[in-house]
N, C-alpha and C. Protein backbone atom coordinates (compact mmCIF):
# COMPACT_ATOMS: atom_id res chain seq x y z
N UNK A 1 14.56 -3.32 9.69
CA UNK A 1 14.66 -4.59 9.02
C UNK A 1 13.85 -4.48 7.73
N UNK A 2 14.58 -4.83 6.23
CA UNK A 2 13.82 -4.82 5.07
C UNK A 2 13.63 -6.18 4.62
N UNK A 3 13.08 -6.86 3.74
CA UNK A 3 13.69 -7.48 3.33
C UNK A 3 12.18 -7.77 2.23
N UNK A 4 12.97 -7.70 0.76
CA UNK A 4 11.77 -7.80 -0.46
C UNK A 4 11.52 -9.11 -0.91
N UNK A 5 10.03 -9.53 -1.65
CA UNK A 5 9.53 -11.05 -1.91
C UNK A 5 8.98 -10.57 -2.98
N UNK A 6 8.78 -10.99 -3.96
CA UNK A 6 8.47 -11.18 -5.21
C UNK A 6 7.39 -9.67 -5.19
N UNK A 7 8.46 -8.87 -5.57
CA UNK A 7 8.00 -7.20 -5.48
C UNK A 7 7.45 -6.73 -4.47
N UNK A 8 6.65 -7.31 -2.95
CA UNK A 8 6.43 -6.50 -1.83
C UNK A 8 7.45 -6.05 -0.96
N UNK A 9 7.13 -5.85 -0.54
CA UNK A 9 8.48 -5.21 0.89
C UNK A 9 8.01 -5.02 2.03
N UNK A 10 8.45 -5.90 3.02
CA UNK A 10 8.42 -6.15 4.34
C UNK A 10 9.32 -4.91 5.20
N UNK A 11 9.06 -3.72 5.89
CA UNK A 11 9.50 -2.60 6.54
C UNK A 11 9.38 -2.72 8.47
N UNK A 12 10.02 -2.99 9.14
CA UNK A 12 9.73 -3.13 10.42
C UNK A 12 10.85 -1.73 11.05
N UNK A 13 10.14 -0.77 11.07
CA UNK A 13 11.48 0.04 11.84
C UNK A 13 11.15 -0.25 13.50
N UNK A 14 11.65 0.79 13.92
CA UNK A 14 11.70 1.01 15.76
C UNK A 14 11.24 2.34 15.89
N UNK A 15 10.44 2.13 16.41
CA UNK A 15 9.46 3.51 17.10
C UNK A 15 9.99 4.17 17.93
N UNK A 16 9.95 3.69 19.08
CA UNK A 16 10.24 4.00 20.25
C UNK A 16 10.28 3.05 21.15
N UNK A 17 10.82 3.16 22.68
CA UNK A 17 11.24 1.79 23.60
C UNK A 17 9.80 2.60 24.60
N UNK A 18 9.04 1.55 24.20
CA UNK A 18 7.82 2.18 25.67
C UNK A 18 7.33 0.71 26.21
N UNK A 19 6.06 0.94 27.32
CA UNK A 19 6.03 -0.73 27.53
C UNK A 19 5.36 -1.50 26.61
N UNK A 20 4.86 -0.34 25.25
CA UNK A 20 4.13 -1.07 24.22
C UNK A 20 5.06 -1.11 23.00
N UNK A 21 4.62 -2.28 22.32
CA UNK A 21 5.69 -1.97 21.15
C UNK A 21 4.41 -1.56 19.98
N UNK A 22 4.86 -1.10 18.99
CA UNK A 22 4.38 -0.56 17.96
C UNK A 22 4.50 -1.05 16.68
N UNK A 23 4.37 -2.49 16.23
CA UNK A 23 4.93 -2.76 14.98
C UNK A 23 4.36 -2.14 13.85
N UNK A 24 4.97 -1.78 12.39
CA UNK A 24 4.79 -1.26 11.55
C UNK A 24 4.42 -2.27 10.18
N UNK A 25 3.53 -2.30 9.39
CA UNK A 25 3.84 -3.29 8.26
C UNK A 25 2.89 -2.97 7.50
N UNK A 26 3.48 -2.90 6.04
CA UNK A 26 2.89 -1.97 4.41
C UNK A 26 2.40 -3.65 3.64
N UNK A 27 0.91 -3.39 3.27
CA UNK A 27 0.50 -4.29 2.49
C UNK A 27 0.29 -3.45 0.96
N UNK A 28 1.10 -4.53 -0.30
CA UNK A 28 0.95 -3.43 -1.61
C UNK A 28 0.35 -4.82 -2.43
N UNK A 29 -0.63 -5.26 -1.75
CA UNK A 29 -1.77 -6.10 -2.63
C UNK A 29 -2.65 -5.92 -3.15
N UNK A 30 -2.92 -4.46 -2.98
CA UNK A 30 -4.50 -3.93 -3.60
C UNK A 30 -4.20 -3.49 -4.31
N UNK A 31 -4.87 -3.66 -6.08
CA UNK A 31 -4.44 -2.44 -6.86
C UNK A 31 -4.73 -1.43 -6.84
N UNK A 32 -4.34 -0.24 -7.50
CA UNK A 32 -4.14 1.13 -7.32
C UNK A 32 -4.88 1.25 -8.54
N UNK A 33 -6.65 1.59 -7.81
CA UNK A 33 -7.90 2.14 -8.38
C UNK A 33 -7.45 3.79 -8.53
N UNK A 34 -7.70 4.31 -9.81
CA UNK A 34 -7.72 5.64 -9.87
C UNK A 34 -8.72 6.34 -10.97
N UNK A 35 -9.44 7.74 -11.38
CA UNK A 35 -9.90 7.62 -12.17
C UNK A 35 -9.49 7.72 -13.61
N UNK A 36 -10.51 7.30 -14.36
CA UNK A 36 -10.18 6.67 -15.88
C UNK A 36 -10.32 8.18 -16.59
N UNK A 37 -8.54 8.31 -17.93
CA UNK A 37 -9.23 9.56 -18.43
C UNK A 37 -10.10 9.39 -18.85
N UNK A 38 -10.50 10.72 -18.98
CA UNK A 38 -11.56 11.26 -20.18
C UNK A 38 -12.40 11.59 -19.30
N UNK A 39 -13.07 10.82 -17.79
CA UNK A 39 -14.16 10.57 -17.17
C UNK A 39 -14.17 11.90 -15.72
N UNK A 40 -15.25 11.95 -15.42
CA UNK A 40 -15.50 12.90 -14.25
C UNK A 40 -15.44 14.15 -14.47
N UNK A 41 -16.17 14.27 -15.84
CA UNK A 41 -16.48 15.39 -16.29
C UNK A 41 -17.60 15.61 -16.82
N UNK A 42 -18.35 16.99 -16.92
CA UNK A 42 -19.54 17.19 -17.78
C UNK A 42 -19.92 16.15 -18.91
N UNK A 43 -20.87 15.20 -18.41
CA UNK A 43 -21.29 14.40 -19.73
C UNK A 43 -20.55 12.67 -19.62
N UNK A 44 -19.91 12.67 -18.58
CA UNK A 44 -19.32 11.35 -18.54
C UNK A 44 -18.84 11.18 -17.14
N UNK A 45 -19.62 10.03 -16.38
CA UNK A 45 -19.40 9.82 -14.93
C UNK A 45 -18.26 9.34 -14.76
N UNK A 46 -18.04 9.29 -13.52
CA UNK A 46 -16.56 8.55 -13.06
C UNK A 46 -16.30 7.49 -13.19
N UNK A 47 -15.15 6.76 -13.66
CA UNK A 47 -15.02 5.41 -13.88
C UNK A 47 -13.82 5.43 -12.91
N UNK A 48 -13.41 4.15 -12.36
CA UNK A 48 -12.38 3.51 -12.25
C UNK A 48 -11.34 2.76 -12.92
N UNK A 49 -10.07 3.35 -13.28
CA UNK A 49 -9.19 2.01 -14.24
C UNK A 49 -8.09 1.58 -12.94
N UNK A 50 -7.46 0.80 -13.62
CA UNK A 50 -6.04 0.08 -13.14
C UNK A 50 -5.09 0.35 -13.97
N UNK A 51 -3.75 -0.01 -13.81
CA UNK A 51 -2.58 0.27 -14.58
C UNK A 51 -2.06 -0.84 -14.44
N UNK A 52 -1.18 -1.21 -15.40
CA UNK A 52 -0.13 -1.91 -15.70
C UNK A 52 0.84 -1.23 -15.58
N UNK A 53 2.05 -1.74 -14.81
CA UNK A 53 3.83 -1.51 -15.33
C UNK A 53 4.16 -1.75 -16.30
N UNK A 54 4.88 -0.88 -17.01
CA UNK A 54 6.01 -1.47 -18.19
C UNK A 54 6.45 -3.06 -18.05
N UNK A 55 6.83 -3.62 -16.67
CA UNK A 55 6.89 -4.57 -16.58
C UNK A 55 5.59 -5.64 -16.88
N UNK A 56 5.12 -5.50 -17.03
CA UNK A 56 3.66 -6.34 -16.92
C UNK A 56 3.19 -6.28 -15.93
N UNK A 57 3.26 -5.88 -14.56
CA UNK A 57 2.90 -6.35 -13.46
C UNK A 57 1.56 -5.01 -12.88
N UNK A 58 0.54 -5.62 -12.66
CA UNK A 58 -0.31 -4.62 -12.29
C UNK A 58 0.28 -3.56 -10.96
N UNK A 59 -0.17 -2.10 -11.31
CA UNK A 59 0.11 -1.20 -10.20
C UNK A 59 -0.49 -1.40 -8.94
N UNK A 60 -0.16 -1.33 -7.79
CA UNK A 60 -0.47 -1.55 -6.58
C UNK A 60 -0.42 -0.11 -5.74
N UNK A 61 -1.49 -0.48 -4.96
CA UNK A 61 -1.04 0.99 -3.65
C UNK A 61 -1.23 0.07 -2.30
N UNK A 62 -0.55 0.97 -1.62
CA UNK A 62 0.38 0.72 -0.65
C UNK A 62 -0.83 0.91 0.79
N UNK A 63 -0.75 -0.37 1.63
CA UNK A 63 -1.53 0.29 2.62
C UNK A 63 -0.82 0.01 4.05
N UNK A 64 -1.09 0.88 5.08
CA UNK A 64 -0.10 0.56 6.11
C UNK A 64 -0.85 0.54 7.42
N UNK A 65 -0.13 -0.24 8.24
CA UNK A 65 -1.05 -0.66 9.19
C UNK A 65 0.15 -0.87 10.45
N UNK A 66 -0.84 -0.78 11.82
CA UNK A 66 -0.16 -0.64 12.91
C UNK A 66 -0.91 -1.02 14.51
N UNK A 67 -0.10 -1.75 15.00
CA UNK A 67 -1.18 -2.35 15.88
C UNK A 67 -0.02 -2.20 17.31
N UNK A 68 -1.13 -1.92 18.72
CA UNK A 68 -0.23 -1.92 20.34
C UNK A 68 -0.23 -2.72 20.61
N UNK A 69 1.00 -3.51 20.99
CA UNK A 69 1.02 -4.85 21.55
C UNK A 69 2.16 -4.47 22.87
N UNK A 70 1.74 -5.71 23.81
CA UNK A 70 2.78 -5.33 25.15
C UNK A 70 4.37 -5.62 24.69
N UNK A 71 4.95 -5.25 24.86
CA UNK A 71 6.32 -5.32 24.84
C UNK A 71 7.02 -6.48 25.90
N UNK A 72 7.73 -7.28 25.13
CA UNK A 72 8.56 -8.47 26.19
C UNK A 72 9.14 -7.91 26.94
């Protein structure tokens, strides 16, 4: 099951049939910290930047998460 909302995306596949179910689900709300050129080198510590899309819309990374629950 997909289904997209104002650029996230909701992903639920099927694991497997056990007496637990396994749901799956990607949060892309955090932006996507990476380091800044120029930096993390001899003479200049590490920084952190962010990005923008071409679109305007800040870059995001993706985090995914998964939890056992009993199965109906």
């Amino acid at each position: 099951m997909r289904s997209t909302d104002g650029g996230q995306t909701f992903s639920a596949p099927v694991l497997a049939v056990t007496a637990t179910a396994h749901p799956l689900w990607m949060d892309t709300r955090t932006p996507d910290a990476f380091v800044c050129p120029g930096t993390a080198m001899p003479g200049a510590p590490p920084a952190l930047c962010l990005a923008t899309e071409p679109s305007g819309l800040l870059a995001n990374d993706q985090t995914i998460y998964t939890d056992g629950l009993p199965a109906p």
